[in-house]
C-alpha atoms as a PDB file:
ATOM      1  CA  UNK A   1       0.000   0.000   0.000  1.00  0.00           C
ATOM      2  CA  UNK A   2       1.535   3.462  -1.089  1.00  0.00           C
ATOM      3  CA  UNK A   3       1.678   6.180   1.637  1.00  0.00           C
ATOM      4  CA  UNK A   4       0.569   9.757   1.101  1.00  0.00           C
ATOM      5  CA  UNK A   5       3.322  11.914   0.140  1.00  0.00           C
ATOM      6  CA  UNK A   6       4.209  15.381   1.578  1.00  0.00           C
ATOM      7  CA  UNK A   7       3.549  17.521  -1.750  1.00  0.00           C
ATOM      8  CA  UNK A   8      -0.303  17.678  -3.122  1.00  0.00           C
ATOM      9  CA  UNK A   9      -0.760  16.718  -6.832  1.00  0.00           C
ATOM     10  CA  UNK A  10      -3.941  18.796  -6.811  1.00  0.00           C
ATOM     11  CA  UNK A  11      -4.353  22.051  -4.805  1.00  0.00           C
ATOM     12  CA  UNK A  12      -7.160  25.032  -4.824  1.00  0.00           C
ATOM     13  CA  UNK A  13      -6.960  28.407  -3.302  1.00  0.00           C
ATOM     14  CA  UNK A  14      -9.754  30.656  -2.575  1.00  0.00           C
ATOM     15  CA  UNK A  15     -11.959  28.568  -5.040  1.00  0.00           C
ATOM     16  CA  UNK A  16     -15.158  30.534  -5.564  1.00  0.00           C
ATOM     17  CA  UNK A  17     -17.826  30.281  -8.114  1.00  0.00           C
ATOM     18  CA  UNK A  18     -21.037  32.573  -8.944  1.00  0.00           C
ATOM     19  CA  UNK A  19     -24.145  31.689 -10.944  1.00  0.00           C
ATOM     20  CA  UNK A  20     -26.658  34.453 -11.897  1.00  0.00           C
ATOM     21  CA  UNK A  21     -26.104  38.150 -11.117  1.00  0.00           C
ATOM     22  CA  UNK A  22     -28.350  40.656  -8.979  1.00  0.00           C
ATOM     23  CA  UNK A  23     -31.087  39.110  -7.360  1.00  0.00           C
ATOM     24  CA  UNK A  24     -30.726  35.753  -9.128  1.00  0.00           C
ATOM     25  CA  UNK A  25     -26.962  35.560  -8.064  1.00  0.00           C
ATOM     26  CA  UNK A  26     -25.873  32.357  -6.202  1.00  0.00           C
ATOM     27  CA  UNK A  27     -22.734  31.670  -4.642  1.00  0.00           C
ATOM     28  CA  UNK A  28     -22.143  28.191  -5.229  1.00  0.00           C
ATOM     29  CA  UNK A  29     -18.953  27.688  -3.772  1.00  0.00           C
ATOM     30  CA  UNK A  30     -16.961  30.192  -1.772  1.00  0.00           C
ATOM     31  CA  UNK A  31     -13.296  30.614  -0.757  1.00  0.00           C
ATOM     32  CA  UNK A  32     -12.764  26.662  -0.629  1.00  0.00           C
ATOM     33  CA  UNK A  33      -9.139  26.102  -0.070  1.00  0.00           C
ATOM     34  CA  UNK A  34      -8.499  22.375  -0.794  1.00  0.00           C
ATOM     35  CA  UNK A  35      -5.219  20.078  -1.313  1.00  0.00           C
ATOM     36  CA  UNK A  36      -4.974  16.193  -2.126  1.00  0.00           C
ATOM     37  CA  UNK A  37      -1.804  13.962  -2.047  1.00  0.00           C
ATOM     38  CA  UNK A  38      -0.837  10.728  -3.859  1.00  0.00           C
ATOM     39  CA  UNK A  39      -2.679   7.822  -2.008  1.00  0.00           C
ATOM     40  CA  UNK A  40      -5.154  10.179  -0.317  1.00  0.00           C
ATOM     41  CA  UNK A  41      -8.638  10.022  -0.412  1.00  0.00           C
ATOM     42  CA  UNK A  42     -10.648  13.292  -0.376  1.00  0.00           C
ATOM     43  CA  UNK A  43     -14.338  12.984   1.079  1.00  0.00           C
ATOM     44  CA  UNK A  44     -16.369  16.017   0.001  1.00  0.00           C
ATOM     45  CA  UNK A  45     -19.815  15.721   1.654  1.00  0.00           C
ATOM     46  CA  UNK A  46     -22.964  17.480   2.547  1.00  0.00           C
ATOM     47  CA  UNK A  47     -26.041  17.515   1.834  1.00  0.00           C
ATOM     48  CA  UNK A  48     -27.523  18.461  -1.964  1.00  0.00           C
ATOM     49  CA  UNK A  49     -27.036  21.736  -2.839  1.00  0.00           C
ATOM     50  CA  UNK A  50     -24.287  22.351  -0.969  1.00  0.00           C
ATOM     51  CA  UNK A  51     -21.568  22.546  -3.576  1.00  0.00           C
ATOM     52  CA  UNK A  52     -20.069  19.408  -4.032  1.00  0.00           C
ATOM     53  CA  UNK A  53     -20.311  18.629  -7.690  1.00  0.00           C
ATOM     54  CA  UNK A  54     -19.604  22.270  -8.057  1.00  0.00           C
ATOM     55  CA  UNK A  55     -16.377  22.022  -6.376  1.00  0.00           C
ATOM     56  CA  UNK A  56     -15.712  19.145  -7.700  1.00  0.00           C
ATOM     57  CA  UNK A  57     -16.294  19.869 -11.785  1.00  0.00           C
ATOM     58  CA  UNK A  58     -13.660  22.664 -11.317  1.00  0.00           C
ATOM     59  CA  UNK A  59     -11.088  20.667  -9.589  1.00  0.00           C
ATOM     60  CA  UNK A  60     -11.786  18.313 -12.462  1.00  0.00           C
ATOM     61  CA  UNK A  61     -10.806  20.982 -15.089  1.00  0.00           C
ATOM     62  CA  UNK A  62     -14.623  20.397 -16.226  1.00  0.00           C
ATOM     63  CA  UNK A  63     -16.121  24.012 -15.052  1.00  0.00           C
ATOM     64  CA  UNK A  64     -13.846  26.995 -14.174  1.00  0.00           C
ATOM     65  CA  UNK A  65     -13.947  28.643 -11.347  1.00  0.00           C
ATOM     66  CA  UNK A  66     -15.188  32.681 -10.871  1.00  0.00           C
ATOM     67  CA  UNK A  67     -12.349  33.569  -8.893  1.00  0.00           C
ATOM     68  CA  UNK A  68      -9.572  31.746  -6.818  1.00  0.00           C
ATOM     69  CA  UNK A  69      -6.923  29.138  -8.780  1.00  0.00           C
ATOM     70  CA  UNK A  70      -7.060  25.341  -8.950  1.00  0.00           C
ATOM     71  CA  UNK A  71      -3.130  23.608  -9.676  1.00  0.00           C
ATOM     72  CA  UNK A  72      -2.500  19.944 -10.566  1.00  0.00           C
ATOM     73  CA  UNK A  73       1.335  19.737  -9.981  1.00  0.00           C
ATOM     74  CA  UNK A  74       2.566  22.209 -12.020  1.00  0.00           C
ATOM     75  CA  UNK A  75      -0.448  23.238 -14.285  1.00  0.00           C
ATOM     76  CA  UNK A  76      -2.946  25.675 -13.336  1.00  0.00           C
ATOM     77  CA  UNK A  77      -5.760  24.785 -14.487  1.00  0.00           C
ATOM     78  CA  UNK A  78      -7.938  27.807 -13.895  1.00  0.00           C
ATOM     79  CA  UNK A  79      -5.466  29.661 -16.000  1.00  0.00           C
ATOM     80  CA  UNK A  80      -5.496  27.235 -18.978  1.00  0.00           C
ATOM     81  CA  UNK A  81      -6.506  27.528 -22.521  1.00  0.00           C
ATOM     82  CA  UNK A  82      -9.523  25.184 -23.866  1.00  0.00           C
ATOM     83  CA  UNK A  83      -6.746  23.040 -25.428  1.00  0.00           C
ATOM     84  CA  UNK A  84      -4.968  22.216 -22.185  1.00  0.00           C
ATOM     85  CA  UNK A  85      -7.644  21.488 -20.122  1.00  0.00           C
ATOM     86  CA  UNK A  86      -8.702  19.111 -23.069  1.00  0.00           C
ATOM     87  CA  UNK A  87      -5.259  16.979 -22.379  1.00  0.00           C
ATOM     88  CA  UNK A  88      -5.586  17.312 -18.905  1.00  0.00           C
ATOM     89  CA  UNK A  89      -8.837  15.855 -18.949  1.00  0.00           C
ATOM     90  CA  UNK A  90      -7.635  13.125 -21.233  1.00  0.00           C
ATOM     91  CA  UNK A  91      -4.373  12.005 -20.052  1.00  0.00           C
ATOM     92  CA  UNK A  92      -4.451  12.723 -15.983  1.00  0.00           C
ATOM     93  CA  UNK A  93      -7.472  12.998 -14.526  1.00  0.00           C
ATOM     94  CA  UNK A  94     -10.212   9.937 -14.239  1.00  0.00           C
ATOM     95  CA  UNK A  95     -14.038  10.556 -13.916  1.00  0.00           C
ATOM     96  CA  UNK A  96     -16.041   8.321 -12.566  1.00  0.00           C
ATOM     97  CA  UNK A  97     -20.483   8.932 -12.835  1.00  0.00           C
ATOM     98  CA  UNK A  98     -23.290   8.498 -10.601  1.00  0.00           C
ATOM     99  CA  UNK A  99     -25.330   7.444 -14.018  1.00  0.00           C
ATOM    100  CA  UNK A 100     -22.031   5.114 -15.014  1.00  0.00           C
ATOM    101  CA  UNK A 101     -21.948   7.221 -18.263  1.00  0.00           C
ATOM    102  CA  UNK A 102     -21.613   3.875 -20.351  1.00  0.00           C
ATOM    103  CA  UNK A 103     -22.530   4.077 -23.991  1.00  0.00           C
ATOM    104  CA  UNK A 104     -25.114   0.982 -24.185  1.00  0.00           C
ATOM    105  CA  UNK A 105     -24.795  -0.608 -27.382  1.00  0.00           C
ATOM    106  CA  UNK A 106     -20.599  -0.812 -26.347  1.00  0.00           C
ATOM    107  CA  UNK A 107     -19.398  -3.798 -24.386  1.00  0.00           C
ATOM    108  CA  UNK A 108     -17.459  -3.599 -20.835  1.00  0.00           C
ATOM    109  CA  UNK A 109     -14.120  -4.164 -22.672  1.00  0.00           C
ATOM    110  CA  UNK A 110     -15.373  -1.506 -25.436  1.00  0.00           C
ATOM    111  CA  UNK A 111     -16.556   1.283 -23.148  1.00  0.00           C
ATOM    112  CA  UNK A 112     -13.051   0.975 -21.018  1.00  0.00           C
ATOM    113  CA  UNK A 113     -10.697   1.045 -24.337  1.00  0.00           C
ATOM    114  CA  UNK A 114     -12.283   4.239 -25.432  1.00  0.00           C
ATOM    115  CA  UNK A 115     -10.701   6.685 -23.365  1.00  0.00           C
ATOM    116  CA  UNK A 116      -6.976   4.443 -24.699  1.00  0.00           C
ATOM    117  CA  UNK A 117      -8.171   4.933 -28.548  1.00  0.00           C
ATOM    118  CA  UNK A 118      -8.148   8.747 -28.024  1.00  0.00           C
ATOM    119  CA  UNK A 119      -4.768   8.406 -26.496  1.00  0.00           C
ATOM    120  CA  UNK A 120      -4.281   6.095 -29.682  1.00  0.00           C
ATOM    121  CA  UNK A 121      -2.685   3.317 -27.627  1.00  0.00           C
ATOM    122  CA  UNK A 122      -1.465   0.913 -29.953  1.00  0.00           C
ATOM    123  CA  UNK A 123      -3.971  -2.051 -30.580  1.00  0.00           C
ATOM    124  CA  UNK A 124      -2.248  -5.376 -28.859  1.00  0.00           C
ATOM    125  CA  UNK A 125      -0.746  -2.683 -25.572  1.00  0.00           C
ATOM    126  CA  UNK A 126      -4.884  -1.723 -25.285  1.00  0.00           C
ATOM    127  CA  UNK A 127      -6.096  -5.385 -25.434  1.00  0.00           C
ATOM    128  CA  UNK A 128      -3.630  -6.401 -22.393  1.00  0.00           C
ATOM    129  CA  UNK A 129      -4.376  -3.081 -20.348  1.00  0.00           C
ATOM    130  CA  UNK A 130      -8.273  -3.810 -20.604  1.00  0.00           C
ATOM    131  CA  UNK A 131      -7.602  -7.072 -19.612  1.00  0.00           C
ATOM    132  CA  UNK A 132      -5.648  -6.097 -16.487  1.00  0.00           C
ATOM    133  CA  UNK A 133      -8.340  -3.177 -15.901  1.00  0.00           C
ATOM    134  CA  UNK A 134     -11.293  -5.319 -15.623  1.00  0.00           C
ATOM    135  CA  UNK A 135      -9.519  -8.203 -13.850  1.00  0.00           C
ATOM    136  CA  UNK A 136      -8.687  -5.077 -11.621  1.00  0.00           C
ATOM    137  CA  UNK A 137     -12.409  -4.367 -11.055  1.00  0.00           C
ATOM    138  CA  UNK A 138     -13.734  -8.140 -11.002  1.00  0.00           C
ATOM    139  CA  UNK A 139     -15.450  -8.579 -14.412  1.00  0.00           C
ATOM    140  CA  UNK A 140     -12.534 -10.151 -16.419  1.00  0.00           C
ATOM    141  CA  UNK A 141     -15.599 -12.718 -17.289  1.00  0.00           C
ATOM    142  CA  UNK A 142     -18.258  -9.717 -18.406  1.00  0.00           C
ATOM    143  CA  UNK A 143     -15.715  -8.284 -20.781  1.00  0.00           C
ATOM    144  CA  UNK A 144     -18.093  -9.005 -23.673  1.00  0.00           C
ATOM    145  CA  UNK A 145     -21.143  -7.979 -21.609  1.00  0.00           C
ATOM    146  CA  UNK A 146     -23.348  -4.522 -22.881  1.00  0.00           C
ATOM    147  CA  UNK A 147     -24.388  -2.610 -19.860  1.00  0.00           C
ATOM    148  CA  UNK A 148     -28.052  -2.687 -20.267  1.00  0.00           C
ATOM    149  CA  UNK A 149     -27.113  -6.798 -19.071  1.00  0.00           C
ATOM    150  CA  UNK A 150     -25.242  -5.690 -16.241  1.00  0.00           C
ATOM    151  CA  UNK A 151     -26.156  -4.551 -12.983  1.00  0.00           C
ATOM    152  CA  UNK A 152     -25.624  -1.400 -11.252  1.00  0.00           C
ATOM    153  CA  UNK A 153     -23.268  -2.656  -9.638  1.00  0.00           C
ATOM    154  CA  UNK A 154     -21.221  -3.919 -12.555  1.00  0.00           C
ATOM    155  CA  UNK A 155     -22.213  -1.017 -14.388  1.00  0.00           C
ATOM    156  CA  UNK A 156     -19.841   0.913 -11.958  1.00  0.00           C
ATOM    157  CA  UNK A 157     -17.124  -1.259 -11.822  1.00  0.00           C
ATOM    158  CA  UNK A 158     -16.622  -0.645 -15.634  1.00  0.00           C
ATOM    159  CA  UNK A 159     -17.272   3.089 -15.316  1.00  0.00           C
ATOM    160  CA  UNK A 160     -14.274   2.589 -12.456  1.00  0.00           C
ATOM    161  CA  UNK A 161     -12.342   0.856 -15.037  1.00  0.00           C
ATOM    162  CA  UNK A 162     -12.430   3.105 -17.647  1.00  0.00           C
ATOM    163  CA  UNK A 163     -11.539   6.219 -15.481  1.00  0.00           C
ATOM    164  CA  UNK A 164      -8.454   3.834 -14.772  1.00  0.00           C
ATOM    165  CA  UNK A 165      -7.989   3.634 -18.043  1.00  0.00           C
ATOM    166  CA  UNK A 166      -4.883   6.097 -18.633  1.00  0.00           C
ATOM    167  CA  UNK A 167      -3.766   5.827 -15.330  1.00  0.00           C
ATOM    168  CA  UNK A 168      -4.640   9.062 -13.958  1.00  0.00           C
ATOM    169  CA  UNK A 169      -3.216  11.608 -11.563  1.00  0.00           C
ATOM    170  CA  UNK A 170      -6.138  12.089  -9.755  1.00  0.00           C
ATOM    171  CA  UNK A 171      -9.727  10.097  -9.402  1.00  0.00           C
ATOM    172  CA  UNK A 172     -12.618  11.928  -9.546  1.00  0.00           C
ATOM    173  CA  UNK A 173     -16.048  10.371  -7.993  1.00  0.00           C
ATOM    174  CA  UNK A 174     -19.313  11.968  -8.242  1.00  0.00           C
ATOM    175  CA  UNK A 175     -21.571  10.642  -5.574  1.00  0.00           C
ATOM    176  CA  UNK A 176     -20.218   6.814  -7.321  1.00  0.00           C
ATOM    177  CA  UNK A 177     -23.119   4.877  -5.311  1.00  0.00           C
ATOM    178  CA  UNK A 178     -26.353   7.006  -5.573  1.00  0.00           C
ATOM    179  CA  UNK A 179     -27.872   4.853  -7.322  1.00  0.00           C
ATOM    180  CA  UNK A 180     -26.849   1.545  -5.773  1.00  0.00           C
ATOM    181  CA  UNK A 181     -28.146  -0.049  -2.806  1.00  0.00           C
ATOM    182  CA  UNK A 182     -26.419  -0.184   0.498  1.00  0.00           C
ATOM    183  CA  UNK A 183     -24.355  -3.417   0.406  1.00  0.00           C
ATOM    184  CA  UNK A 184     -23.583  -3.154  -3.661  1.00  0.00           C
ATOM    185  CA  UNK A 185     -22.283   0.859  -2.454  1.00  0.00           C
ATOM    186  CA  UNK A 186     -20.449  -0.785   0.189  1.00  0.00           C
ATOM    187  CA  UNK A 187     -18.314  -3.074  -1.983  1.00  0.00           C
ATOM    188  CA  UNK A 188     -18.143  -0.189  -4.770  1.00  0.00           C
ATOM    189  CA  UNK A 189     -16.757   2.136  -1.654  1.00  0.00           C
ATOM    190  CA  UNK A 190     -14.000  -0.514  -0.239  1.00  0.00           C
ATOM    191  CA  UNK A 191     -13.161  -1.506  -4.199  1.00  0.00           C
ATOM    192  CA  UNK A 192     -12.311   2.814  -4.547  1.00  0.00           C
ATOM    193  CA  UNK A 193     -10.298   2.806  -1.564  1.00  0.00           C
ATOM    194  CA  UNK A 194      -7.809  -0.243  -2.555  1.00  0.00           C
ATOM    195  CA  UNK A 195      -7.983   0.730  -5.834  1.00  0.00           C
ATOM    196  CA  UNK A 196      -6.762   4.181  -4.508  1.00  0.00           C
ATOM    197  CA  UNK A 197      -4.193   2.846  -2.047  1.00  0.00           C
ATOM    198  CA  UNK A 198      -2.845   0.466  -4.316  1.00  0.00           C
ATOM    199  CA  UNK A 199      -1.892   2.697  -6.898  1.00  0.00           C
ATOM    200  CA  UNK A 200      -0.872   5.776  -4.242  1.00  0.00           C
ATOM    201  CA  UNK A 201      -2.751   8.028  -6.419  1.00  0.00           C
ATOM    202  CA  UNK A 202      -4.793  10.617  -5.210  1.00  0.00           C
ATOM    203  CA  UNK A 203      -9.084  10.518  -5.551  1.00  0.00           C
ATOM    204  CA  UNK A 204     -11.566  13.479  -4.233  1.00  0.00           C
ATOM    205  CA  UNK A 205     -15.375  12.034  -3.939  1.00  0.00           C
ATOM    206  CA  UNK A 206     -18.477  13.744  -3.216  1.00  0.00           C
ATOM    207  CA  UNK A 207     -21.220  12.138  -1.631  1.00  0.00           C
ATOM    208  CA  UNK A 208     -24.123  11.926   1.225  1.00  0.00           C
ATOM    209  CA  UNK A 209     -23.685   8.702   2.345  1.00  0.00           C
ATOM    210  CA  UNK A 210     -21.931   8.416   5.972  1.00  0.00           C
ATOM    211  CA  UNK A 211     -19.963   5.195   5.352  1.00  0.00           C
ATOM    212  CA  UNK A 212     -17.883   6.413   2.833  1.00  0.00           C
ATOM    213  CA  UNK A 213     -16.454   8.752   5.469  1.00  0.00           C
ATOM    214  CA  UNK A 214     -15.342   5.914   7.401  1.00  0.00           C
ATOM    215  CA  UNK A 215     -13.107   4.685   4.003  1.00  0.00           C
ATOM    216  CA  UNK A 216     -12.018   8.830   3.932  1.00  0.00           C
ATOM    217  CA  UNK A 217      -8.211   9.897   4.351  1.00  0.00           C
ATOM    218  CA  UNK A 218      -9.642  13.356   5.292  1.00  0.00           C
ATOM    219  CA  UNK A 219     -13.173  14.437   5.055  1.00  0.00           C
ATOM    220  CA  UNK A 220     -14.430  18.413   3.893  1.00  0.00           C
ATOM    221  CA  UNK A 221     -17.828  19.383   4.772  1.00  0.00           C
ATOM    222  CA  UNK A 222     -19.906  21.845   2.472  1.00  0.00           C
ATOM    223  CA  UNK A 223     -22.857  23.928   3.287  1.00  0.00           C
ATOM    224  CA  UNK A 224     -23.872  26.209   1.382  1.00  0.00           C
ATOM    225  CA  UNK A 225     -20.752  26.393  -1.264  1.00  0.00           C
ATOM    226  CA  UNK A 226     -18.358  27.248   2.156  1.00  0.00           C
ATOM    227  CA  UNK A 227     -16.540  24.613   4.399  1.00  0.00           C
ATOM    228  CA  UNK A 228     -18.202  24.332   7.646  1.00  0.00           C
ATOM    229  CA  UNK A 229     -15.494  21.439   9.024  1.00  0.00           C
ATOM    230  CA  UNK A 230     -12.378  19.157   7.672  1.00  0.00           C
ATOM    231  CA  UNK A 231     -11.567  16.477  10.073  1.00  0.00           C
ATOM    232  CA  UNK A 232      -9.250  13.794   9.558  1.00  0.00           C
ATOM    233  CA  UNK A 233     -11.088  10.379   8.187  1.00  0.00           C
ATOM    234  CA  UNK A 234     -11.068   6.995   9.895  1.00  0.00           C
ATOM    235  CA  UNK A 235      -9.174   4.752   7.598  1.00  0.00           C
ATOM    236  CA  UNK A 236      -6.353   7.658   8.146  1.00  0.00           C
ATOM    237  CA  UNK A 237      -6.686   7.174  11.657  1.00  0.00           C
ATOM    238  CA  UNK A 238      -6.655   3.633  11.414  1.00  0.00           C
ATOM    239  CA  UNK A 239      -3.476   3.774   9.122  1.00  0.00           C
ATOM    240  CA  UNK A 240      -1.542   5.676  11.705  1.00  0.00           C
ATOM    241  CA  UNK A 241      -2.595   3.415  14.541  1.00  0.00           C
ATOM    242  CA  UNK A 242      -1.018   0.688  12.927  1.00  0.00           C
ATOM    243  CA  UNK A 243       1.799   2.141  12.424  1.00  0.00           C
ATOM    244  CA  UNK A 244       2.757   3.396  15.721  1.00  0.00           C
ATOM    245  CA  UNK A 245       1.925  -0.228  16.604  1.00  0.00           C
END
């Protein structure tokens, strides 16, 4: 299991972003100050409305922020140009959907190549990484599988797959296990972590669901668009009790 490293890959600073203007104006997220390191994971929660997907889009380089700056190592990605954030988004960040964001008529092995055909990954080095991705994930024997004959639960492990796909800097998780029930969420939520862990890179998630706390590094509370508390997570806690022991 990798360890967390001193420097953050991703870092944000005064984050703030506005919808509307005048009486319609909304402050969706407000002065959030934020840093993740290599085998952290990042808990964003609170309830809806609060700011988490907003936060999270523009640490994701998919929405830019109003004010305030947003760095993944040495790129700052609220100062980039369209084409930038375009490679970013490509080649080091992962993105992983509440709705799985599968295309339906593609199979599991299909859906997780795609994101390797637009980094035109040569045809025999895609095969074997799709292999390894889904063996990763469980479902080395629903490779051929369409997701419409999958679970949810499946569905998610090949959305988790494909976000693996290019082996990103940072995993991004937007509430991963709305739409699953509670034990399916719980084995999505411990496959995340070690998945996380094992390759000591970094992940922020948003979500409402208390357990995934207890699988947190750290833990940032939103109401509102501002940070009402940050407290260190339990499987941190439980990581440095084992060490002292």
């Amino acid at each position: 299991m990798s360890a967390a490293t001193d420097l953050p890959v991703l870092r944000a600073s005064a984050l703030t972003r506005v919808f509307g203007e005048g009486a319609t104006r909304v402050e969706a997220c407000a002065g959030v100050d934020v840093e993740v390191r290599p085998g952290e994971l990042l808990v964003v929660k609170g309830r809806s409305g609060s700011g988490k997907t907003t936060l999270l889009n523009m640490l994701a380089a998919v929405d830019r922020p109003t004010s305030g700056s947003v760095w993944l190592g040495g790129v700052e990605l609220s100062a980039a140009t369209e084409d930038e954030l375009v490679r970013v988004r490509r080649d080091r960040i992962g993105f992983v959907f509440q709705g799985f964001g599968l295309i339906p008529v593609l199979s599991a092995a299909e859906n997780v190549e795609l994101p390797l055909r637009l980094l035109r990954m040569p045809a025999d080095e895609r095969d074997a990484r799709v292999a390894r991705l889904l063996a990763d994930v469980g479902l080395s024997e629903h490779a051929a599988q369409r997701p419409p004959e999958m679970s949810g639960g499946q569905q998610q492990r090949v959305g988790i797959a494909r976000a693996l796909a290019t082996d990103p800097d940072v995993l991004f998780a937007d509430e991963p296990t709305g739409q699953l029930d509670s034990m399916t969420a719980a084995v999505i939520m411990d496959l995340l972590v070690g998945l996380v862990h094992e390759r000591g890179m970094a992940a922020v998630v948003t979500t409402h669901d208390p357990a995934m706390s207890e699988r947190a590094t750290r833990v940032l509370e939103l109401h509102d668009g501002r940070v009402v508390g940050s407290t260190i997570g339990t499987a941190h806690t439980h990581a440095t009790e084992n060490v002292r022991r």
